[in-house]
Protein backbone atom coordinates (compact mmCIF):
# COMPACT_ATOMS: atom_id res chain seq x y z
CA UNK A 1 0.00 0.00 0.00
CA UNK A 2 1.37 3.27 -0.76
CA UNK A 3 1.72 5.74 1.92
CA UNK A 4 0.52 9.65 1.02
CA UNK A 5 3.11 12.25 0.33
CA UNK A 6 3.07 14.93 2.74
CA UNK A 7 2.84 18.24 0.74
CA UNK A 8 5.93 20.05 0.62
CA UNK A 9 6.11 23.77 2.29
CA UNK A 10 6.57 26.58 -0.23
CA UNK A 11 10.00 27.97 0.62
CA UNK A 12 10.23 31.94 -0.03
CA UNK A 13 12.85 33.93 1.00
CA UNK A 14 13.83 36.34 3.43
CA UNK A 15 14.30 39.29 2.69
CA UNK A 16 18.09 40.56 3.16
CA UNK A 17 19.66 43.75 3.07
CA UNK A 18 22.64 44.79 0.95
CA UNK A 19 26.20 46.15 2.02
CA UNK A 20 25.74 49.20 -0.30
CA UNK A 21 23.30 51.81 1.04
CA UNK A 22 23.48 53.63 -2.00
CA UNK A 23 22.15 50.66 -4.12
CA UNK A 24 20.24 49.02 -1.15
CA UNK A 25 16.72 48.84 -3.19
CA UNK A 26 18.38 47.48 -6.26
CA UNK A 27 20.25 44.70 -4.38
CA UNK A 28 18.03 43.98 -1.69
CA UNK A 29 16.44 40.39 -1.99
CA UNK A 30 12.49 40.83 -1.82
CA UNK A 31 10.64 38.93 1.03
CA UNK A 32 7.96 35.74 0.10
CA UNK A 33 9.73 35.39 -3.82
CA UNK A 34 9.35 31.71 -4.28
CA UNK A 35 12.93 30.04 -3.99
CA UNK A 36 12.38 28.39 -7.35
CA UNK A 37 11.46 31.82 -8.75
CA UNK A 38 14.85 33.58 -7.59
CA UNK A 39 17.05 30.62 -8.57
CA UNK A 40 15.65 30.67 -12.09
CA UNK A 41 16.67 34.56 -12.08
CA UNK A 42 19.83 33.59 -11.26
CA UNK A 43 20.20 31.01 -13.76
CA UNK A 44 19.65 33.56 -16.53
CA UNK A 45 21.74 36.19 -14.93
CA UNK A 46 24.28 33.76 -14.80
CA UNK A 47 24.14 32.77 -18.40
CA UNK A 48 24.44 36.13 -19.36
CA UNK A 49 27.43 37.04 -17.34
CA UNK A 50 28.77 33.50 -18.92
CA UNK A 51 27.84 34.55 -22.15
CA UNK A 52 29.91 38.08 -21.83
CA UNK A 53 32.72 36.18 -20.40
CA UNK A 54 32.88 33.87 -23.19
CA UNK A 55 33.52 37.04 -25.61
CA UNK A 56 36.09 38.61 -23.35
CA UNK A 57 38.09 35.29 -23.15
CA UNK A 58 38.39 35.03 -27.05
CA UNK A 59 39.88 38.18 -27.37
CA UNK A 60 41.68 38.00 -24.19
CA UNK A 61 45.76 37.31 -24.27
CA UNK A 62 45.41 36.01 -20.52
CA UNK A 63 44.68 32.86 -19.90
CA UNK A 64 43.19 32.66 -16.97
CA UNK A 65 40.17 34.59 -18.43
CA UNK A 66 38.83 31.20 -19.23
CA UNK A 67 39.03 30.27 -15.47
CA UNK A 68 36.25 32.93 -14.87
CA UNK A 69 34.07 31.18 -17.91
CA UNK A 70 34.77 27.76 -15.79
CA UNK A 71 33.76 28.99 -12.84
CA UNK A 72 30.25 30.63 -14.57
CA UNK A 73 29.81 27.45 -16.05
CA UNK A 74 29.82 25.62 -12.89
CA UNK A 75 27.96 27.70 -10.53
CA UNK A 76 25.55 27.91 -13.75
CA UNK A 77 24.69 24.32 -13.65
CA UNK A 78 24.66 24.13 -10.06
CA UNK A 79 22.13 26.56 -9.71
CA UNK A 80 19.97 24.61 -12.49
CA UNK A 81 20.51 21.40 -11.13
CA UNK A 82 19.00 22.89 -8.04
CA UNK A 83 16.25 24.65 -9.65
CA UNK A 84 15.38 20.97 -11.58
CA UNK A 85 15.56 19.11 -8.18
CA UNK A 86 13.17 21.89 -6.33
CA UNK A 87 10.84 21.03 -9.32
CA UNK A 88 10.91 17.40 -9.26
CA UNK A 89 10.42 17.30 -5.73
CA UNK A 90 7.03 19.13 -6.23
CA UNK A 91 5.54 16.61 -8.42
């Protein structure tokens, strides 16, 4: 016999204040944004940033400019493997 599935809570987040004064509305995280909604945010801001870094690496003499296109890359699918696993959990 299967057993129900409790439902699982909505997780939103907190809201947080930034460093910066200046800039604290644009940086601020809002309160109650669904979890799933901010990490999907993220994932796009982080292929954009991955994107741009891709362009400055090509034309880049340095080297180590593809280390910061690694590290996007990684932090890129860890955040989607995240947001994929918050989604499959709700099903």
């Amino acid at each position: 016999m299967l057993k129900p599935v409790p439902a699982q809570p909505k997780i939103l987040t907190p809201s947080t204040g930034s460093r910066s004064t200046r800039y604290a509305e644009l940086f601020d995280v809002m309160p109650s944004v669904p979890v799933t909604d901010a990490l999907e945010r993220a994932s796009a801001l982080l292929a954009a940033a991955r994107h741009d870094a891709v362009d400055v690496a090509m034309e880049a003499s340095d080297p180590r400019s593809w280390a910061v296109v690694y590290l996007l890359e990684s932090v890129h699918a860890l955040v989607n493997a995240s947001v994929n696993g918050m989604l499959e959990a709700k099903q």
